[in-house]
Protein backbone atom coordinates (compact mmCIF):
# COMPACT_ATOMS: atom_id res chain seq x y z
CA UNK A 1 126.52 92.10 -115.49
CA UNK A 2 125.21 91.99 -119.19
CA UNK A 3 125.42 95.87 -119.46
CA UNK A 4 129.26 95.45 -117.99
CA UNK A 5 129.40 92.72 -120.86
CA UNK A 6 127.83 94.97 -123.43
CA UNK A 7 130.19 98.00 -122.71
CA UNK A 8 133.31 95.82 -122.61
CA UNK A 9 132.49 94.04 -125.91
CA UNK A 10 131.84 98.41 -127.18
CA UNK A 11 135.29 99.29 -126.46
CA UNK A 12 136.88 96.90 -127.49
CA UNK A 13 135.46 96.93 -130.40
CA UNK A 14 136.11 101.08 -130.44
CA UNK A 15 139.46 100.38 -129.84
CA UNK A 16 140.08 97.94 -132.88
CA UNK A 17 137.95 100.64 -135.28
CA UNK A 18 140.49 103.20 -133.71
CA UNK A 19 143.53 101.65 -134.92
CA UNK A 20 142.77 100.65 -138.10
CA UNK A 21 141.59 104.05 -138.77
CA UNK A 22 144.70 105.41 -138.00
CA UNK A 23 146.61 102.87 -139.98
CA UNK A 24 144.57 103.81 -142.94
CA UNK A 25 145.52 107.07 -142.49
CA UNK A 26 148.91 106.71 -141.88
CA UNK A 27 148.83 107.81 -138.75
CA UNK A 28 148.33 110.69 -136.64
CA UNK A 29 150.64 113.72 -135.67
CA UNK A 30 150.16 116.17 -133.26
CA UNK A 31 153.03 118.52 -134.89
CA UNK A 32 151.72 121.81 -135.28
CA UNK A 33 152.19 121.85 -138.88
CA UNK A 34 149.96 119.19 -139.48
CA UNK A 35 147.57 118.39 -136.53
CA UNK A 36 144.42 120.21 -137.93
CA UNK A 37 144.78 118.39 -141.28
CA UNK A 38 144.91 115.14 -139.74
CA UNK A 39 142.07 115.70 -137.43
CA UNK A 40 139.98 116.54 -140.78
CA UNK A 41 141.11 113.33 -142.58
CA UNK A 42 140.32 111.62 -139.25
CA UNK A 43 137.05 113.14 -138.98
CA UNK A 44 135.69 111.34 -141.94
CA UNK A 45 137.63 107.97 -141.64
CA UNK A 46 134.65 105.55 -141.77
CA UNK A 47 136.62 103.42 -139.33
CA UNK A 48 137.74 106.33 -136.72
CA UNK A 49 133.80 107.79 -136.60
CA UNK A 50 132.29 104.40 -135.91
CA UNK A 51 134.94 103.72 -132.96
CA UNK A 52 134.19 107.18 -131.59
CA UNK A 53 130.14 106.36 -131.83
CA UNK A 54 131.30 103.04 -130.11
CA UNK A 55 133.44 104.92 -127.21
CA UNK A 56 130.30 106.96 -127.23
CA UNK A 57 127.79 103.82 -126.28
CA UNK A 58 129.86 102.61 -124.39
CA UNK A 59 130.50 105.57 -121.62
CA UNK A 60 126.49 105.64 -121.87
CA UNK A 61 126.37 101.92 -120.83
CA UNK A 62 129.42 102.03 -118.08
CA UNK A 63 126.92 105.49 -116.97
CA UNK A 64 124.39 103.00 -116.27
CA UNK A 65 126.47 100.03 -114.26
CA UNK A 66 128.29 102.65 -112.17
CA UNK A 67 124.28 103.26 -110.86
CA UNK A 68 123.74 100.20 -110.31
CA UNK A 69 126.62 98.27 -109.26
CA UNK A 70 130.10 98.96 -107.06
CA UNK A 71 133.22 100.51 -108.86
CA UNK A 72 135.26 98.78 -106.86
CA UNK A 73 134.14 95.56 -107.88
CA UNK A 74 133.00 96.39 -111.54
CA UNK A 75 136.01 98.49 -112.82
CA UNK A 76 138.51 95.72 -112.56
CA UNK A 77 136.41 93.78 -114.67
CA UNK A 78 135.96 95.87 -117.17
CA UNK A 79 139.85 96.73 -117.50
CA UNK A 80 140.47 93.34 -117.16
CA UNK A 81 138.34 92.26 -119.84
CA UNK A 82 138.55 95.09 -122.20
CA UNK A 83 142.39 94.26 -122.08
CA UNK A 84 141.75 90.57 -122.49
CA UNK A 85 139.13 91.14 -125.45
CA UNK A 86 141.74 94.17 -127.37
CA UNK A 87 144.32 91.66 -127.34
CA UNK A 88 142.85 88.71 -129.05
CA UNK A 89 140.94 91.39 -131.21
CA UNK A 90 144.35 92.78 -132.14
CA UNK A 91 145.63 89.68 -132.66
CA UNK A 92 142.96 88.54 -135.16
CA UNK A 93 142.18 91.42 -136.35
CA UNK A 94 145.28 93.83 -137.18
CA UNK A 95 147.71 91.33 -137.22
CA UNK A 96 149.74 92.00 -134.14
CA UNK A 97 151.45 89.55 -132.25
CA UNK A 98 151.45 88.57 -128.72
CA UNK A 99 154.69 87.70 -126.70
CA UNK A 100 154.50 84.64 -124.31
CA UNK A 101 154.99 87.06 -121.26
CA UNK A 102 152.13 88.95 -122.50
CA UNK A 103 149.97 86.05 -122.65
CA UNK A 104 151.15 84.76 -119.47
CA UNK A 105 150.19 88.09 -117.88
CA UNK A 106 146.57 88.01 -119.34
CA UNK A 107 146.33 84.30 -117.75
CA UNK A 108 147.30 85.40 -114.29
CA UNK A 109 144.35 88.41 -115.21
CA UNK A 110 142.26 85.67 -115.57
CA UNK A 111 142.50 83.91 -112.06
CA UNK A 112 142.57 87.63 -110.73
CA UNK A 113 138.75 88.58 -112.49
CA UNK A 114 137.73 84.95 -111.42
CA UNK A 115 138.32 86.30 -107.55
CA UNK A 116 137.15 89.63 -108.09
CA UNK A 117 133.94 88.77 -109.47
CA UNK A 118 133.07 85.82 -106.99
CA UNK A 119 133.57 88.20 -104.09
């Protein structure tokens, strides 16, 4: 379970290093006048690397629990709490804000990943 933990807490963490790298930049097109430039900007965004070397840990560590544990009971997790986690990281972190239906839906996650992971 800590290795679930520990690649959960990775991409989340990617995810948040994702985004503000591409806010920094100003975002990201994928018109074909100006992909390959922003893919070299990207390419040394201190924020974009480190979430890739993140995503990169983190695929190493979900390697390992798929050997030793069932998909069907570890993959909701993960989702679950990767969601969970990018949300209140999102939240503190870059400033977004969270409807009431949103968090309503992450609470009925909750009770969900409670039954999943007691079975």
């Amino acid at each position: 379970m800590q290795l679930l933990i520990l690649s959960v807490i990775c991409n989340v963490i990617a995810n948040i290093l994702l985004k503000a790298g591409v806010n920094k930049l100003g975002g990201f097109a994928l018109s074909s006048s100006s992909w390959i430039g922003d893919l070299f900007k990207a390419a040394y965004n201190p924020f974009i690397f480190g979430g890739l070397a993140l995503y990169g840990f983190s695929f190493v560590l979900w390697l390992r629990v798929l050997t030793i544990s069932d998909l069907s009971k570890s993959y909701p997790i993960f989702v679950t709490f990767v969601f969970i986690l990018t949300t209140i990281g999102s939240v503190i972190f870059l400033k977004e804000t969270v409807s009431m239906m949103r968090v309503v839906g992450i609470i009925i996650l909750i009770c969900g990943i409670f039954l999943v992971a007691r079975s």
